[in-house]
C-alpha atoms as a PDB file:
ATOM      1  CA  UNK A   1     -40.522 -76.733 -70.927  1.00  0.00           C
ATOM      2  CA  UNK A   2     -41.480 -80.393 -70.351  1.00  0.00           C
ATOM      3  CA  UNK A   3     -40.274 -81.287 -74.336  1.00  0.00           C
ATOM      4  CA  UNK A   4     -37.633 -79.219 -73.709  1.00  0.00           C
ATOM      5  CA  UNK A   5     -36.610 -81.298 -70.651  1.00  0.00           C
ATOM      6  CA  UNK A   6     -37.126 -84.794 -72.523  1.00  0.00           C
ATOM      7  CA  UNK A   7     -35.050 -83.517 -75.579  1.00  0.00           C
ATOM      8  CA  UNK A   8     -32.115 -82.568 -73.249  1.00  0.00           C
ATOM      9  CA  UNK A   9     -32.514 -85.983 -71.572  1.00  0.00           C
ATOM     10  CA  UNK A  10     -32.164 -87.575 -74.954  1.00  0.00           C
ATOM     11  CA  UNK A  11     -35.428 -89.419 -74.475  1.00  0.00           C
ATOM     12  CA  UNK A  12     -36.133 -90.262 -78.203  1.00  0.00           C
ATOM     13  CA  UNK A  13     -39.359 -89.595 -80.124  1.00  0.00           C
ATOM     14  CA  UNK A  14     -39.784 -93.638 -80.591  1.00  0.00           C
ATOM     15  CA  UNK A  15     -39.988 -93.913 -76.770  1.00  0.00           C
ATOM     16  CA  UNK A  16     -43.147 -91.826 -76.695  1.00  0.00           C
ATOM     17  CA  UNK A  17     -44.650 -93.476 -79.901  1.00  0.00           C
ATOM     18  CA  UNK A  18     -43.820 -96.960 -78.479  1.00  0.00           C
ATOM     19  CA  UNK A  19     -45.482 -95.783 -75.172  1.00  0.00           C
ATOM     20  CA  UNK A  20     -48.631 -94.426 -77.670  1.00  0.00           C
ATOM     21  CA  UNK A  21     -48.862 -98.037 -78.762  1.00  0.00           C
ATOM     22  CA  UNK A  22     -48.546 -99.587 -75.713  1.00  0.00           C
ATOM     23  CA  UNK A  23     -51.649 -97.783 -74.195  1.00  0.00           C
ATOM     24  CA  UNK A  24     -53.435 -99.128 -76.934  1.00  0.00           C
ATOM     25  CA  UNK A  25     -53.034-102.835 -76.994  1.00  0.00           C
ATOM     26  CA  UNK A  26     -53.119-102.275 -72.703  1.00  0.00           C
ATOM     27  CA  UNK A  27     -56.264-100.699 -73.189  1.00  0.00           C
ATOM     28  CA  UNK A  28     -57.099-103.874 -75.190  1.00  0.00           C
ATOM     29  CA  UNK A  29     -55.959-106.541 -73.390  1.00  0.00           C
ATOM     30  CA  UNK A  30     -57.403-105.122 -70.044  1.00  0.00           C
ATOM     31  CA  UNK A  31     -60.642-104.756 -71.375  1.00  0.00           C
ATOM     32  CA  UNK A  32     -60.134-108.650 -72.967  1.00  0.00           C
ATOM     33  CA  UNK A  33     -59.857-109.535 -69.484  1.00  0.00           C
ATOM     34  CA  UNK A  34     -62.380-108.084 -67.753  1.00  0.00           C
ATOM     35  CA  UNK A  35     -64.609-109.841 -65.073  1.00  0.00           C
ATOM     36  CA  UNK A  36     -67.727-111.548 -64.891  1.00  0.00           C
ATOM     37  CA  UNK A  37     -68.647-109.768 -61.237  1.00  0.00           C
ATOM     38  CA  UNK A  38     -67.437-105.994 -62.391  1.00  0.00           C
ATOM     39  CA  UNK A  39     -66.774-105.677 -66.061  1.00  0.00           C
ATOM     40  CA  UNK A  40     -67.661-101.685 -65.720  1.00  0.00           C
ATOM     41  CA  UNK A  41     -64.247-101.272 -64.058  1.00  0.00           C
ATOM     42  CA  UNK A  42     -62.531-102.989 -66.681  1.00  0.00           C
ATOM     43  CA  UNK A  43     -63.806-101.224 -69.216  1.00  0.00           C
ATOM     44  CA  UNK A  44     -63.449 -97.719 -67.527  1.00  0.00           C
ATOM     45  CA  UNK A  45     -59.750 -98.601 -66.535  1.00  0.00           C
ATOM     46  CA  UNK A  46     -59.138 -99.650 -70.358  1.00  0.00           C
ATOM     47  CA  UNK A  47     -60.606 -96.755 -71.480  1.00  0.00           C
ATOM     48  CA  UNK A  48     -58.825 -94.476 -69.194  1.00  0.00           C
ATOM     49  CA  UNK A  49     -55.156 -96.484 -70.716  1.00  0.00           C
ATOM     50  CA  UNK A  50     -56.394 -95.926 -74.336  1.00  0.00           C
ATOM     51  CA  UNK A  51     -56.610 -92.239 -73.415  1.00  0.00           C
ATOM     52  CA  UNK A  52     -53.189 -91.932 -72.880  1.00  0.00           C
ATOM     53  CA  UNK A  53     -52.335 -92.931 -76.496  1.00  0.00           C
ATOM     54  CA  UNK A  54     -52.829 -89.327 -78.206  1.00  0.00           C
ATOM     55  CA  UNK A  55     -51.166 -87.276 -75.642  1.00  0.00           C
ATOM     56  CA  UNK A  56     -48.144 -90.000 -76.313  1.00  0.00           C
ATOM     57  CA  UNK A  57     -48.236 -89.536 -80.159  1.00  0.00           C
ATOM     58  CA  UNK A  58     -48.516 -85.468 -79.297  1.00  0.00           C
ATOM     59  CA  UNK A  59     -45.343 -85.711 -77.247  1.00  0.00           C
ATOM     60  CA  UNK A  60     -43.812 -88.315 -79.875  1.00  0.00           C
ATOM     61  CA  UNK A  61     -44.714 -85.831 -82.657  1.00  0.00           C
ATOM     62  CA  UNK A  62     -43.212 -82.614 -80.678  1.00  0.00           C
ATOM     63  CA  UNK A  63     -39.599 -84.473 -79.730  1.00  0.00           C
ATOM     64  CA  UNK A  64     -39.434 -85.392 -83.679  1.00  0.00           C
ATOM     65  CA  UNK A  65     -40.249 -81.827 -84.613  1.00  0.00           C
ATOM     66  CA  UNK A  66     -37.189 -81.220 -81.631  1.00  0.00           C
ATOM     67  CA  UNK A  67     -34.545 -83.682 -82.964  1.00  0.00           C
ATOM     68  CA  UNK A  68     -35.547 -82.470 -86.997  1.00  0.00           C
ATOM     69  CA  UNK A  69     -34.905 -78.865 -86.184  1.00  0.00           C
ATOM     70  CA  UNK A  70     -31.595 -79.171 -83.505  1.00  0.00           C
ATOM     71  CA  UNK A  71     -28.516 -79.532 -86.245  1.00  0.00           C
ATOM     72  CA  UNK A  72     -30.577 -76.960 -88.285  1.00  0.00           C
ATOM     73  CA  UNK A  73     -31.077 -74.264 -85.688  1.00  0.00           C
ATOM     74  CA  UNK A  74     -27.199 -74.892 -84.810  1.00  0.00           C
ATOM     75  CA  UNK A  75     -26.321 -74.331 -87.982  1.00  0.00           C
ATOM     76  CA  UNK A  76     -27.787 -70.967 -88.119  1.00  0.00           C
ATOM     77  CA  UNK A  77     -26.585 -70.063 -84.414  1.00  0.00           C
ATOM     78  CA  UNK A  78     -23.013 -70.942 -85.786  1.00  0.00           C
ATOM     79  CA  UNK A  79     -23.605 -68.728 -88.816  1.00  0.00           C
ATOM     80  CA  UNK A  80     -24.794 -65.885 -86.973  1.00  0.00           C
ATOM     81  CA  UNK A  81     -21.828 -66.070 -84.528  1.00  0.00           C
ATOM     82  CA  UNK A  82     -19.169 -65.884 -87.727  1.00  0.00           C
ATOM     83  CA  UNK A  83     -21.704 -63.303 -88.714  1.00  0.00           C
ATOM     84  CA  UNK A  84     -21.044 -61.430 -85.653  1.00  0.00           C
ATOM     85  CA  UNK A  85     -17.262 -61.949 -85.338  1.00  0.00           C
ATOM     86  CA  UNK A  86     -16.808 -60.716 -89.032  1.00  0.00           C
ATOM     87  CA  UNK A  87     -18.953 -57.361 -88.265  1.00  0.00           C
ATOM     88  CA  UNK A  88     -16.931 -56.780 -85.194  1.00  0.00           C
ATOM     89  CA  UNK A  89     -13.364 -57.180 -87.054  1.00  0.00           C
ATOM     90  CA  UNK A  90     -14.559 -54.362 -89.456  1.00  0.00           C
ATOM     91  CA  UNK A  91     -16.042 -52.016 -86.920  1.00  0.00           C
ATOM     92  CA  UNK A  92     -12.559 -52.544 -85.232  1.00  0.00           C
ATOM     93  CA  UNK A  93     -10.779 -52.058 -88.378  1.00  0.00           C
ATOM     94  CA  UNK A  94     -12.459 -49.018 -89.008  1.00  0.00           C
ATOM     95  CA  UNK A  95     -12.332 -47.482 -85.736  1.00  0.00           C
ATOM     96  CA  UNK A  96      -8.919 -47.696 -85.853  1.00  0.00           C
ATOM     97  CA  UNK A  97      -8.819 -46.057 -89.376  1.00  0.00           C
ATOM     98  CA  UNK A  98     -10.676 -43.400 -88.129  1.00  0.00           C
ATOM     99  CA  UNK A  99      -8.664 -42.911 -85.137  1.00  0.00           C
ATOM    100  CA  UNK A 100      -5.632 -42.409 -87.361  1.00  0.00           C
ATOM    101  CA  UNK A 101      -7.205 -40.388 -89.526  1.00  0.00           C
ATOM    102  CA  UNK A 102      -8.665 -38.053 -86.247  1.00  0.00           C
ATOM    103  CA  UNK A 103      -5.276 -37.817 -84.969  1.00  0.00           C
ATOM    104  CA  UNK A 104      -3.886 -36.796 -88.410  1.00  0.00           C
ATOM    105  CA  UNK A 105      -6.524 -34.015 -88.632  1.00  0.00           C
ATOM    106  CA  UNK A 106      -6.058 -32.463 -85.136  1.00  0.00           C
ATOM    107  CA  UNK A 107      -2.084 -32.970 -85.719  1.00  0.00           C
ATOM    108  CA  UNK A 108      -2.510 -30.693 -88.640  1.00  0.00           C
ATOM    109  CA  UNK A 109      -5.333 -28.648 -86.949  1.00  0.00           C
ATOM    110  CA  UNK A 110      -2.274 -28.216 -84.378  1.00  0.00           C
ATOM    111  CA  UNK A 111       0.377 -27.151 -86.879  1.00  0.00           C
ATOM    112  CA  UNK A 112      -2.003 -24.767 -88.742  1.00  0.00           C
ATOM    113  CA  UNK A 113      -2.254 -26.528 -91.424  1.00  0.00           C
ATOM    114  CA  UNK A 114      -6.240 -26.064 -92.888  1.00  0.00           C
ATOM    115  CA  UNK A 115      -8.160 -27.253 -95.688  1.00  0.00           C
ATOM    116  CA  UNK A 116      -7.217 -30.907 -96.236  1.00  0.00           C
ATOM    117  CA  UNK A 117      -8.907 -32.795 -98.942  1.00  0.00           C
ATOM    118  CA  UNK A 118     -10.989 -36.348 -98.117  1.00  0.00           C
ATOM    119  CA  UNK A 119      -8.863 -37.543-100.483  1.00  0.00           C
ATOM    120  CA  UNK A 120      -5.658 -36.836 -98.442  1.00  0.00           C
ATOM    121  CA  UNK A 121      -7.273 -37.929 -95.520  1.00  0.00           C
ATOM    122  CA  UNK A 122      -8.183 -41.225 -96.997  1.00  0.00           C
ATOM    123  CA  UNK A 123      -4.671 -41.998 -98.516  1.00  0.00           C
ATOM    124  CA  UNK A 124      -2.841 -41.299 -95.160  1.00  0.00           C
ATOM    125  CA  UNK A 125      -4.592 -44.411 -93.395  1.00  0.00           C
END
């Protein structure tokens, strides 16, 4: 839901890489810096930045794997939907044959007339 989100604000997959490498030359330069008095928090606050840098590539990796499969799935969706539009023309078509080809038998049915072939059937619709 949370890729999902990002990929429908357009937030590209280089943002999160470029955020990957960010927490590690952070993580770097705040451990570079650390001080004489506490260097323990330095080096636990760098750590904790340099954590960050997988679950960035993770998200990086799954809003690639998003923009890669959008045009492809979309392409598919729109073939399915011709798909679907050309099964329901022929189910029309042919409910309408046999709906002319019902009323033709219980016209007949009506005038006594028994015993028609298929083949007439067929050739009046």
């Amino acid at each position: 839901m949370f890729l999902k989100l990002l990929h429908r604000l357009h937030v590209p997959s280089d943002a999160a890489y470029a955020m990957a490498l960010a927490s590690i030359f952070g993580s770097i330069a705040i451990w570079a810096r650390r001080n004489e008095k506490n260097p323990a928090n330095a080096e636990r606050l760098g750590i904790f930045i340099g954590l960050w840098a997988p679950t960035f590539m993770i998200i990086g990796n799954a809003l690639q794997i998003e923009e890669a499969g959008t045009p492809q799935l979309q392409e598919k969706a729109d073939a399915m939907a011709d798909l679907a539009k050309e099964a329901a023309q022929t189910v029309s078509a042919s409910s309408s044959r046999l709906r002319a080809s019902s009323a033709a038998i219980h016209t007949d049915n009506a005038r006594g007339e028994r015993g028609l072939s298929l083949t007439a059937l067929l050739s009046r619709s």
